[in-house]
Protein backbone atom coordinates (compact mmCIF):
# COMPACT_ATOMS: atom_id res chain seq x y z
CA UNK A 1 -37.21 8.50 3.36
CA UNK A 2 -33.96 9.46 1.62
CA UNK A 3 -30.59 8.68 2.59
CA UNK A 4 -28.73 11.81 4.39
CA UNK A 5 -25.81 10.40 2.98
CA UNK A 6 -24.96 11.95 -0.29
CA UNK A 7 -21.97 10.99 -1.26
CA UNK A 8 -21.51 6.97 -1.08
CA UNK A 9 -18.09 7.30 -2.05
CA UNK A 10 -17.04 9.22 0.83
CA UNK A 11 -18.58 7.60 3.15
CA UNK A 12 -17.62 4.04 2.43
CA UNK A 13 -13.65 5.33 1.90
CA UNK A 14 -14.35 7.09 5.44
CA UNK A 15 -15.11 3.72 7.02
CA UNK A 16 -12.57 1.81 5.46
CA UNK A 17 -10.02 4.48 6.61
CA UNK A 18 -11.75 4.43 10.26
CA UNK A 19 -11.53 0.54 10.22
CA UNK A 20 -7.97 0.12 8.97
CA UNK A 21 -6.65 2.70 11.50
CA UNK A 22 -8.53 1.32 14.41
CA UNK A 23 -7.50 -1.80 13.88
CA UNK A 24 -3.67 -0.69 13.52
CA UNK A 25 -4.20 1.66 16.84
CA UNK A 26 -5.23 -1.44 18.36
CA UNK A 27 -1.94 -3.77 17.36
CA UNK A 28 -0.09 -0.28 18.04
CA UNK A 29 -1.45 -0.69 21.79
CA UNK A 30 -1.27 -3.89 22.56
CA UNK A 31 1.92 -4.99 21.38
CA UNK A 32 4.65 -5.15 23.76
CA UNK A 33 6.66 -1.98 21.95
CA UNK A 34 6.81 0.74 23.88
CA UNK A 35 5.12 4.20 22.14
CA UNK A 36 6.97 6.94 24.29
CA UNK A 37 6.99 10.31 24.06
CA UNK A 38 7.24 13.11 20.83
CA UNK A 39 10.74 13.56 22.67
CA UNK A 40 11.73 9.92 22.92
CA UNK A 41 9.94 8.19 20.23
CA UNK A 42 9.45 4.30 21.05
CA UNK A 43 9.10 1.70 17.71
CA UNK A 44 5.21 1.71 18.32
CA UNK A 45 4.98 5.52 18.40
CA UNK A 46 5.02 6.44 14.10
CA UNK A 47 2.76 3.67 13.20
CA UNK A 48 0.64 4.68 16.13
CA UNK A 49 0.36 8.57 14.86
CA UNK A 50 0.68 7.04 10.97
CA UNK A 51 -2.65 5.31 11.92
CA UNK A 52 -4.29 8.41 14.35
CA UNK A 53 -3.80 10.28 10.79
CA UNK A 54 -5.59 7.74 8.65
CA UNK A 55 -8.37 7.47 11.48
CA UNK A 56 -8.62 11.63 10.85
CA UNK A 57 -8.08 11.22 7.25
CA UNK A 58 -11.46 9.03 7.44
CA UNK A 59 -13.50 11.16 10.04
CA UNK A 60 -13.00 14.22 7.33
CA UNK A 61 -14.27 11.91 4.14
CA UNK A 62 -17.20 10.77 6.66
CA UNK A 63 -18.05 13.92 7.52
CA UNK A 64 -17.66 15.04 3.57
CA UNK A 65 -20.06 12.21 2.29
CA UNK A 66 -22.97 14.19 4.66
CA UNK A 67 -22.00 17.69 2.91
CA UNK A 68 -20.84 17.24 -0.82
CA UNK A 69 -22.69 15.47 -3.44
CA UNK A 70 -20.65 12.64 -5.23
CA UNK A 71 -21.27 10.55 -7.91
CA UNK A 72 -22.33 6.97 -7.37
CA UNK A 73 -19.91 3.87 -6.54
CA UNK A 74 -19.18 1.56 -10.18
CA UNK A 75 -18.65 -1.84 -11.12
CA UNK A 76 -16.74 -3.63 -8.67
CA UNK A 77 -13.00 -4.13 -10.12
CA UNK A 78 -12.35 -7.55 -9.72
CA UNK A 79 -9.83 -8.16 -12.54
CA UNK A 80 -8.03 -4.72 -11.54
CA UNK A 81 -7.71 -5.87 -7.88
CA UNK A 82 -6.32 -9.16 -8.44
CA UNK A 83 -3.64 -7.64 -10.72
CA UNK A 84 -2.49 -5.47 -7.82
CA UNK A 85 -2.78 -7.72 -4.82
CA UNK A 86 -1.57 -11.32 -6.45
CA UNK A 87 1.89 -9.51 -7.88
CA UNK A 88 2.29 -7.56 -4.47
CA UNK A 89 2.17 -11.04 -2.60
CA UNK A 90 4.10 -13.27 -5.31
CA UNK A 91 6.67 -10.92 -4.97
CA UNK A 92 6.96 -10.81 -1.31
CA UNK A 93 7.24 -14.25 -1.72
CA UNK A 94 9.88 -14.35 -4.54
CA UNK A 95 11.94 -11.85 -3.54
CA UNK A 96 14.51 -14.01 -1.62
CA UNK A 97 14.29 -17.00 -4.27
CA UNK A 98 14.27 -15.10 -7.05
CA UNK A 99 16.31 -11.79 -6.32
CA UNK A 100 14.63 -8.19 -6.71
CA UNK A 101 16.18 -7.90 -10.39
CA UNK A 102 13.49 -10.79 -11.39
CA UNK A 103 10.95 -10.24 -8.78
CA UNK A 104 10.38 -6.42 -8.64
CA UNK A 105 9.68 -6.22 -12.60
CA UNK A 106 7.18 -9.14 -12.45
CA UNK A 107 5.28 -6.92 -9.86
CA UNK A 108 5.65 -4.08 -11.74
CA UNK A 109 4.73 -5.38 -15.45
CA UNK A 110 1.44 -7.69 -13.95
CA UNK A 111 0.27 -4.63 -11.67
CA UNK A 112 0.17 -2.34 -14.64
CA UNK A 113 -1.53 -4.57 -17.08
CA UNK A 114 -4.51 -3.59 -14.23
CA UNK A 115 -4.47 -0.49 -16.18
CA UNK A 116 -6.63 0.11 -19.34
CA UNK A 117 -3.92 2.13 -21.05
CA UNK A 118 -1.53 -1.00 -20.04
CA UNK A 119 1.14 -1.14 -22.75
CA UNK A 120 4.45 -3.11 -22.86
CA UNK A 121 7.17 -0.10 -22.97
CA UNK A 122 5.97 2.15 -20.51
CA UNK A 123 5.66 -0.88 -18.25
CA UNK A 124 9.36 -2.17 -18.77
CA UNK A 125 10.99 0.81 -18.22
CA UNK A 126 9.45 1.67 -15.18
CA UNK A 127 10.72 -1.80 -14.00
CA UNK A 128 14.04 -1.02 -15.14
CA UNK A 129 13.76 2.22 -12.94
CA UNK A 130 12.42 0.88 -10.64
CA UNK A 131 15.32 -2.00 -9.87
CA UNK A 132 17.82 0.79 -10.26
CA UNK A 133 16.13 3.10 -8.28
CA UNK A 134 15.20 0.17 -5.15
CA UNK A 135 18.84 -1.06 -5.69
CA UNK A 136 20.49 2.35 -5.31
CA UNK A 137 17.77 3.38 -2.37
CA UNK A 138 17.61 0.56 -0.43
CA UNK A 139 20.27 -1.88 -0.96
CA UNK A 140 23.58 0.24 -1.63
CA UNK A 141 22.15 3.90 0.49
CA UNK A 142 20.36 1.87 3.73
CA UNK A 143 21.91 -2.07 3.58
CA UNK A 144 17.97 -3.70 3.48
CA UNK A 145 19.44 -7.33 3.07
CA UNK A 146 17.89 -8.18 -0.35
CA UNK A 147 19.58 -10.40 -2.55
CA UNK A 148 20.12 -8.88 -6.25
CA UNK A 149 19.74 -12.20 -7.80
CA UNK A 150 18.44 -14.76 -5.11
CA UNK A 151 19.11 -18.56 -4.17
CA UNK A 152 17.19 -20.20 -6.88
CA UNK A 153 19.91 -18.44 -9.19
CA UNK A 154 23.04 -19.20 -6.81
CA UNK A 155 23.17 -15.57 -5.47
């Protein structure tokens, strides 16, 4: 009997979706922030909507993997997925030691050599932007209290 799914795809990114936002409408509701109103907006009310949105975002690729015809799921990326995820946690965990002017371009370089078409100038200046861009953004324009250069360098 075949499958009346027909687009794998689809239906797998569906359930992740489904999954993640459940789970985050489920911290959402039972943490101890309030949600409130449209009008008055308590700190658990955008992540709650932010996840009611990925929840729909799912429910429409579900419903798309019954309809449209996709092509079939690859190789799993391993290599890829450790380049992504490893630099996005080192750097989380650098970040105060090391200061965002060494930590965000070690994310940035190691993430892109995920890429196939990985190559070494393309990857330091979008560090470089990057750092000038987080620097202006987010330390200087809203005060997030990261250090430039961090402890392990005496800032």
């Amino acid at each position: 009997m075949a499958s009346p799914i027909r687009s794998n795809k689809d239906f797998l990114t569906g359930l992740i979706y489904v999954a993640i936002g459940m789970g985050a409408v489920l911290v959402a509701r039972i943490s101890e922030l309030k949600v409130g109103t449209a009008l008055r907006m308590g700190p658990a009310y955008f992540p709650l909507v932010l996840s009611l949105l990925l929840i729909g975002i799912g429910l429409i690729s579900l419903i798309r993997s019954f309809i449209k015809p996709g092509t079939p799921i690859g190789v799993f990326a391993v290599k890829g997925l450790v380049l992504v995820v490893v630099p996005t946690f080192l750097f989380g965990f650098l970040v105060r030691g090391v200061g965002l002017i060494v930590a965000l371009p070690l994310l940035v370089v190691a993430s892109s050599y995920a890429s196939r078409q990985f190559r070494w100038g393309p990857s330091l200046a979008l560090a470089a932007g990057l750092v000038i861009f987080c620097t202006l953004v987010f330390l200087k324009g809203l005060g997030v209290p990261l250090p430039l250069w961090g402890s392990w360098f005496g800032g």
